[in-house]
Protein backbone atom coordinates (compact mmCIF):
# COMPACT_ATOMS: atom_id res chain seq x y z
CA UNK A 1 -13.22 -22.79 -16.60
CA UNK A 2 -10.38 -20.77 -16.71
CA UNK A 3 -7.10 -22.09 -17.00
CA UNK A 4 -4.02 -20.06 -15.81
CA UNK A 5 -0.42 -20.83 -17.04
CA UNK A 6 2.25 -18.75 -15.54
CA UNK A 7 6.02 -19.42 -15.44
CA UNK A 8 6.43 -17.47 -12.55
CA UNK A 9 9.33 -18.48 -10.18
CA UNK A 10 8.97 -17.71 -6.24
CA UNK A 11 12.88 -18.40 -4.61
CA UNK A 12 12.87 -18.75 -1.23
CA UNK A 13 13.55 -15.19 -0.71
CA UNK A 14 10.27 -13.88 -2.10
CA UNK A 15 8.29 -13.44 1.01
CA UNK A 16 10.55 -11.92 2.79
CA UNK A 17 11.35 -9.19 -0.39
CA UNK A 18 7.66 -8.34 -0.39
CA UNK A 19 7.87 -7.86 3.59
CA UNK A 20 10.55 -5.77 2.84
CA UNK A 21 8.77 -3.62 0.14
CA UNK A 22 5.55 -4.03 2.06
CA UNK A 23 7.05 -2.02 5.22
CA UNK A 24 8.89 0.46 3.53
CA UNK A 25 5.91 1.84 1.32
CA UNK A 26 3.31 1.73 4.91
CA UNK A 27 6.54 3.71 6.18
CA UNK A 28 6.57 5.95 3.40
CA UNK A 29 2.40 6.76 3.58
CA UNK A 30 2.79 7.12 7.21
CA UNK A 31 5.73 9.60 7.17
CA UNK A 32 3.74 11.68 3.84
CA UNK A 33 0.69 11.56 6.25
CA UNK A 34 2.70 12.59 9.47
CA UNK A 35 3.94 15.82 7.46
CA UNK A 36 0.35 16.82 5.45
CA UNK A 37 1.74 15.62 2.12
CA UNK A 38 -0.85 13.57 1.83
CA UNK A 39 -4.35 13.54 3.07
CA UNK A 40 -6.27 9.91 3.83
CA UNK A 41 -10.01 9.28 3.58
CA UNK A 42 -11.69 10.40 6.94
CA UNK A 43 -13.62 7.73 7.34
CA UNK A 44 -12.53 7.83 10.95
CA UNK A 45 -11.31 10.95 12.93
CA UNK A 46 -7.48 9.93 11.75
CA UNK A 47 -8.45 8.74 8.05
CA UNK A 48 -7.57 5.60 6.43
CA UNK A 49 -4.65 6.25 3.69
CA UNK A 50 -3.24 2.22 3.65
CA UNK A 51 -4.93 -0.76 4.54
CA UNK A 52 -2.75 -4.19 3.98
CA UNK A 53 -3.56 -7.39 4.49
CA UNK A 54 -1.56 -10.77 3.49
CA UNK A 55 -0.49 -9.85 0.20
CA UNK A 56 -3.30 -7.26 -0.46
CA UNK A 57 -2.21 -3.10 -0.30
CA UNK A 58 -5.00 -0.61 -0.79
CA UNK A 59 -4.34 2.67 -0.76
CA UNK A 60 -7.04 5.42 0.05
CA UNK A 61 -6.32 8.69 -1.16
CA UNK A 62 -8.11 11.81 -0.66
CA UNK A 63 -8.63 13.56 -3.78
CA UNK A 64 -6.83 16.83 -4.07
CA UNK A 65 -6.03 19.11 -7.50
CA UNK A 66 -4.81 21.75 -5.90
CA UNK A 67 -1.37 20.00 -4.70
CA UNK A 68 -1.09 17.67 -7.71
């Protein structure tokens, strides 16, 4: 069993700061995408570059040295 001991305080302004952060970096991918900064995975015809979910973020990159 693991036992986890954290002394980690949420204030009631927590969820909504993450919201907050949440949004602005899904604006920030969408915007990079929007000008060909960035390139998502093409896993469908528009690519995939964020996927969030609750508290989750994933970000799917395409891999490119080139413009590094």
């Amino acid at each position: 069993m693991v036992k986890l001991n954290t002394k980690l305080v949420h204030g009631p302004l927590s969820p909504i700061l993450f919201n907050f952060t949440a949004d602005c970096l899904s604006r920030m991918v969408e915007h990079a995408l929007s000008n060909v900064l960035i390139t998502g995975l093409t896993l469908i015809p528009e690519g995939i570059a964020i996927l969030q979910y609750a508290n989750d973020t994933i970000v799917c990159l395409k891999d490119d040295m080139e413009n590094c």
